[in-house]
C-alpha atoms as a PDB file:
ATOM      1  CA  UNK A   1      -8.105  -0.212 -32.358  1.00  0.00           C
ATOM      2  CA  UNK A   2     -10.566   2.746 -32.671  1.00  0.00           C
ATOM      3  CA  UNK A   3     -10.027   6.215 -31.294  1.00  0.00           C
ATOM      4  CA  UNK A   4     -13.824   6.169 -30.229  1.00  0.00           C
ATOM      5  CA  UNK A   5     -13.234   3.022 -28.371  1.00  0.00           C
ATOM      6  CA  UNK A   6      -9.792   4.205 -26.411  1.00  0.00           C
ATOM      7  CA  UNK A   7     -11.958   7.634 -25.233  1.00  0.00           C
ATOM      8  CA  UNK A   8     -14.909   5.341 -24.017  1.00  0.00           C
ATOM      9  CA  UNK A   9     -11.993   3.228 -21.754  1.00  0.00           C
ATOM     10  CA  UNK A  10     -10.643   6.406 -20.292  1.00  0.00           C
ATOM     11  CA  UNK A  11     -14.144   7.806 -19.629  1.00  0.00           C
ATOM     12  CA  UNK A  12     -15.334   4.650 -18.263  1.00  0.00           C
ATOM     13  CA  UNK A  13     -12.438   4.340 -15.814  1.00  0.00           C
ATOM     14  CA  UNK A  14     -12.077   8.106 -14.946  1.00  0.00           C
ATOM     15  CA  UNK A  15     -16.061   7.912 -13.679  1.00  0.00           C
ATOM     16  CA  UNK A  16     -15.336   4.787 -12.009  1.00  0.00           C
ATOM     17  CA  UNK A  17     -12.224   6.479 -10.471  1.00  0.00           C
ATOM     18  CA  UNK A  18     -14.520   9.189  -8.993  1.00  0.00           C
ATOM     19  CA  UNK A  19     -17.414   7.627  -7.884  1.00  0.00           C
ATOM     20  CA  UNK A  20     -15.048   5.110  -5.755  1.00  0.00           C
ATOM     21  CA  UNK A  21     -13.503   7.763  -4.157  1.00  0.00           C
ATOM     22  CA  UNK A  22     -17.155   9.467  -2.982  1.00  0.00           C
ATOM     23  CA  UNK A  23     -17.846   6.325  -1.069  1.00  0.00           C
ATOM     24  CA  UNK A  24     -17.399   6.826   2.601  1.00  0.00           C
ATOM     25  CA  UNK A  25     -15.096   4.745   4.199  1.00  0.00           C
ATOM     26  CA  UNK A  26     -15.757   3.686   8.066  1.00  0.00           C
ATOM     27  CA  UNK A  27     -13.031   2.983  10.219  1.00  0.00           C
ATOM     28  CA  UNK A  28     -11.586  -0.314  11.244  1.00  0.00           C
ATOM     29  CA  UNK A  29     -13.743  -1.630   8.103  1.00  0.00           C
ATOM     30  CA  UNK A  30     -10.304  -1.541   5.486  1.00  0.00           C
ATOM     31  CA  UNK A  31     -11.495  -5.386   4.991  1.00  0.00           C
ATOM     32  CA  UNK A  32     -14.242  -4.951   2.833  1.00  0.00           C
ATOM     33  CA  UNK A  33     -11.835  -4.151   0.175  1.00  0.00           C
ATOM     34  CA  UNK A  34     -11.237  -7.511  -0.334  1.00  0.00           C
ATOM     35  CA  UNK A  35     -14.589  -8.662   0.253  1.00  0.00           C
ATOM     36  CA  UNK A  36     -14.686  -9.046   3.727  1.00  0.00           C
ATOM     37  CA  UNK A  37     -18.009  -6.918   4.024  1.00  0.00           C
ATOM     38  CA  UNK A  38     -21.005  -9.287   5.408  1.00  0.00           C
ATOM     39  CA  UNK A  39     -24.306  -9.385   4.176  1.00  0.00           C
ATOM     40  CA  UNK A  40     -25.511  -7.673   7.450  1.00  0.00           C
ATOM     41  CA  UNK A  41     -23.075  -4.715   6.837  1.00  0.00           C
ATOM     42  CA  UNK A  42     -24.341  -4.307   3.701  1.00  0.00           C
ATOM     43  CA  UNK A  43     -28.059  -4.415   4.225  1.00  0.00           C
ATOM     44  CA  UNK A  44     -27.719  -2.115   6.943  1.00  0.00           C
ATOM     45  CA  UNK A  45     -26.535   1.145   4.003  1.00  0.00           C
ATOM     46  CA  UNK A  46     -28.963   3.226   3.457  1.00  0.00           C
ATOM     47  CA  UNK A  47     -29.780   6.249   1.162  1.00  0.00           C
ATOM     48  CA  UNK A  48     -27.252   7.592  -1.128  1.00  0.00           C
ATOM     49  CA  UNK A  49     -24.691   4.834   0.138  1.00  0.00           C
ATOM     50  CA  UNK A  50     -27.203   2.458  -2.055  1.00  0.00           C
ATOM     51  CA  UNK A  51     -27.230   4.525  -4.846  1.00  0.00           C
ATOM     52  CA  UNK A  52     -23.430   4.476  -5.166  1.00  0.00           C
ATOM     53  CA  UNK A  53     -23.196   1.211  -4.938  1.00  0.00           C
ATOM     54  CA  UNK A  54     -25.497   0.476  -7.401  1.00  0.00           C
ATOM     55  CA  UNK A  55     -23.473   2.964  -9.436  1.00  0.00           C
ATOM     56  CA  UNK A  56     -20.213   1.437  -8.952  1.00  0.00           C
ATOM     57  CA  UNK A  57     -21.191  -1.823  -9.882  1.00  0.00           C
ATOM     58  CA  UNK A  58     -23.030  -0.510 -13.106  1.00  0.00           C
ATOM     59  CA  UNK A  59     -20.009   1.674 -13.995  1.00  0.00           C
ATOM     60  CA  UNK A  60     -17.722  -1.432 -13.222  1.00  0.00           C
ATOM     61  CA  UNK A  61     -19.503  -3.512 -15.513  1.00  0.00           C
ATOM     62  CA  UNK A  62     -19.653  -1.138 -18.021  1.00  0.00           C
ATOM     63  CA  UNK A  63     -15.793  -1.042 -17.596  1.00  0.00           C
ATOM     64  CA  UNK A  64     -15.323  -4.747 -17.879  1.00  0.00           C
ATOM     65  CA  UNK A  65     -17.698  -4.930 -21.329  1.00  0.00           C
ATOM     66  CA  UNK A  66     -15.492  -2.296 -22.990  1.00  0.00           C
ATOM     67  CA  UNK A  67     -12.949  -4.022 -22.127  1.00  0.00           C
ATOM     68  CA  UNK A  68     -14.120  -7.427 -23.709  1.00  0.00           C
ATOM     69  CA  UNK A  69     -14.934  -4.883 -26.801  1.00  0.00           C
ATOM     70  CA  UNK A  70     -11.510  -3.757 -27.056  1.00  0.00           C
ATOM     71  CA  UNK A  71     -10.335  -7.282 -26.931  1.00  0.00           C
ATOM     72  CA  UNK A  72     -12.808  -8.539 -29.738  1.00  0.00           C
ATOM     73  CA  UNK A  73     -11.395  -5.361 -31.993  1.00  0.00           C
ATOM     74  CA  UNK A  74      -7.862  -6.297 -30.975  1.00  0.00           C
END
């Protein structure tokens, strides 16, 4: 497998790493972890709550191609 490929990986999962962990958590909401956030909790984020989540999915997708990639090279 590449070396170029390996550093993309680690860079990939170090961002995603560090945006999770600037998402606020609210208490008593642990559920949403496992998908137990409803549409109506979600619709009511606003500002830069949005814009991290649009962030972590793009970075999490991002994550999941180079990982197909690394598979393919494999």
């Amino acid at each position: 497998m590449p070396t170029w490929l390996m550093l993309i990986q680690i860079t990939i999962s170090l961002a995603l790493i560090v945006i999770v962990l600037f998402q606020s958590r609210k208490t008593g909401q642990g559920g949403g972890i496992f998908g137990g956030e409803t549409f109506a909790e979600h619709r009511g984020r606003k500002g830069q709550e949005v814009l991290l989540l649009k962030v972590t999915t793009a970075v999490a997708a991002l994550f999941i191609l180079s990982s197909i990639i690394i598979i393919i090279y494999k």
